[in-house]
Protein backbone atom coordinates (compact mmCIF):
# COMPACT_ATOMS: atom_id res chain seq x y z
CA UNK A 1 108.50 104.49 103.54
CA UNK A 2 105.67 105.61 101.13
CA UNK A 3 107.06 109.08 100.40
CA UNK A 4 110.73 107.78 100.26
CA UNK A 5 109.10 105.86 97.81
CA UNK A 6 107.17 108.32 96.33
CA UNK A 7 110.47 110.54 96.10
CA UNK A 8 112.80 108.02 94.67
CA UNK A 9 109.64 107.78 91.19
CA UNK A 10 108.27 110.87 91.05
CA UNK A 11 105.03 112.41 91.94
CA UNK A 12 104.42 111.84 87.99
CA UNK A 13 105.44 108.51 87.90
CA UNK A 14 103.18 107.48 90.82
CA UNK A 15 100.20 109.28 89.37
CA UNK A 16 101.07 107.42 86.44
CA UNK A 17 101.24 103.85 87.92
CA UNK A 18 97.72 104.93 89.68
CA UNK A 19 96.31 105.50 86.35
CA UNK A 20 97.67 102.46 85.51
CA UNK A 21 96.20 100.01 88.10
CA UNK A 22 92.90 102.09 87.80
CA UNK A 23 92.81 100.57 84.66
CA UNK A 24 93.44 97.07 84.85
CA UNK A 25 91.03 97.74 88.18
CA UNK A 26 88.31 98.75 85.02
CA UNK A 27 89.18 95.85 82.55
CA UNK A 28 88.63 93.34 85.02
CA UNK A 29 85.08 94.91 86.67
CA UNK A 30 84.12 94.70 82.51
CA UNK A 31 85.48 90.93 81.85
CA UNK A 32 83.69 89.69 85.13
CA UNK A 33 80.67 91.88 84.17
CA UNK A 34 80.88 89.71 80.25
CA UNK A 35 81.56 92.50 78.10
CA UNK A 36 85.06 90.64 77.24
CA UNK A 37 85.94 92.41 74.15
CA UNK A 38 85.83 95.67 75.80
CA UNK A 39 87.72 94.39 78.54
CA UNK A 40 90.61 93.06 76.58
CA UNK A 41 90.58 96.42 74.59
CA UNK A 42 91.23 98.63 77.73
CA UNK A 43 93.65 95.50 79.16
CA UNK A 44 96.35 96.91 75.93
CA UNK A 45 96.16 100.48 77.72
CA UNK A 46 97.97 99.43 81.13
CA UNK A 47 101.47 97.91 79.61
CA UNK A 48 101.09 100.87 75.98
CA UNK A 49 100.81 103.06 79.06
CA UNK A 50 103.79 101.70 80.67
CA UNK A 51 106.11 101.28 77.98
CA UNK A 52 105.58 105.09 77.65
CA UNK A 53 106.45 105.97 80.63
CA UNK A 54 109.47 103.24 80.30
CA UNK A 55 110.26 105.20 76.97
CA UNK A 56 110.27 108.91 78.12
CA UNK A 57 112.45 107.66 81.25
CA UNK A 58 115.44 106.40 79.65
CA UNK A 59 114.96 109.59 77.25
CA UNK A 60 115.26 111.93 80.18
């Protein structure tokens, strides 16, 4: 199941989406830890990161 699914997105992709939940993993460990400004600054990586990857897909 994991490498049909790992087929169907793209080695890339899934890297990607790692990368991703590594760092909204990160923002919250910060927000908890009260450094809440930094927190919300690496928060706007996750979706800029996405709609990248969003972008460059429907340009492929």
């Amino acid at each position: 199941m994991l490498k049909e699914f790992i087929r169907k997105l793209g080695i890339m992709n899934c890297i990607m989406l790692l990368v991703v939940l590594s760092i909204i993993i990160v923002s919250e460990v910060l927000f908890l830890s009260g450094n809440k400004l930094d927190a919300i600054f690496i928060a706007f990586w996750a979706p800029t990161i996405l709609g990248f990857m969003i972008y460059f897909k429907m340009n492929e």
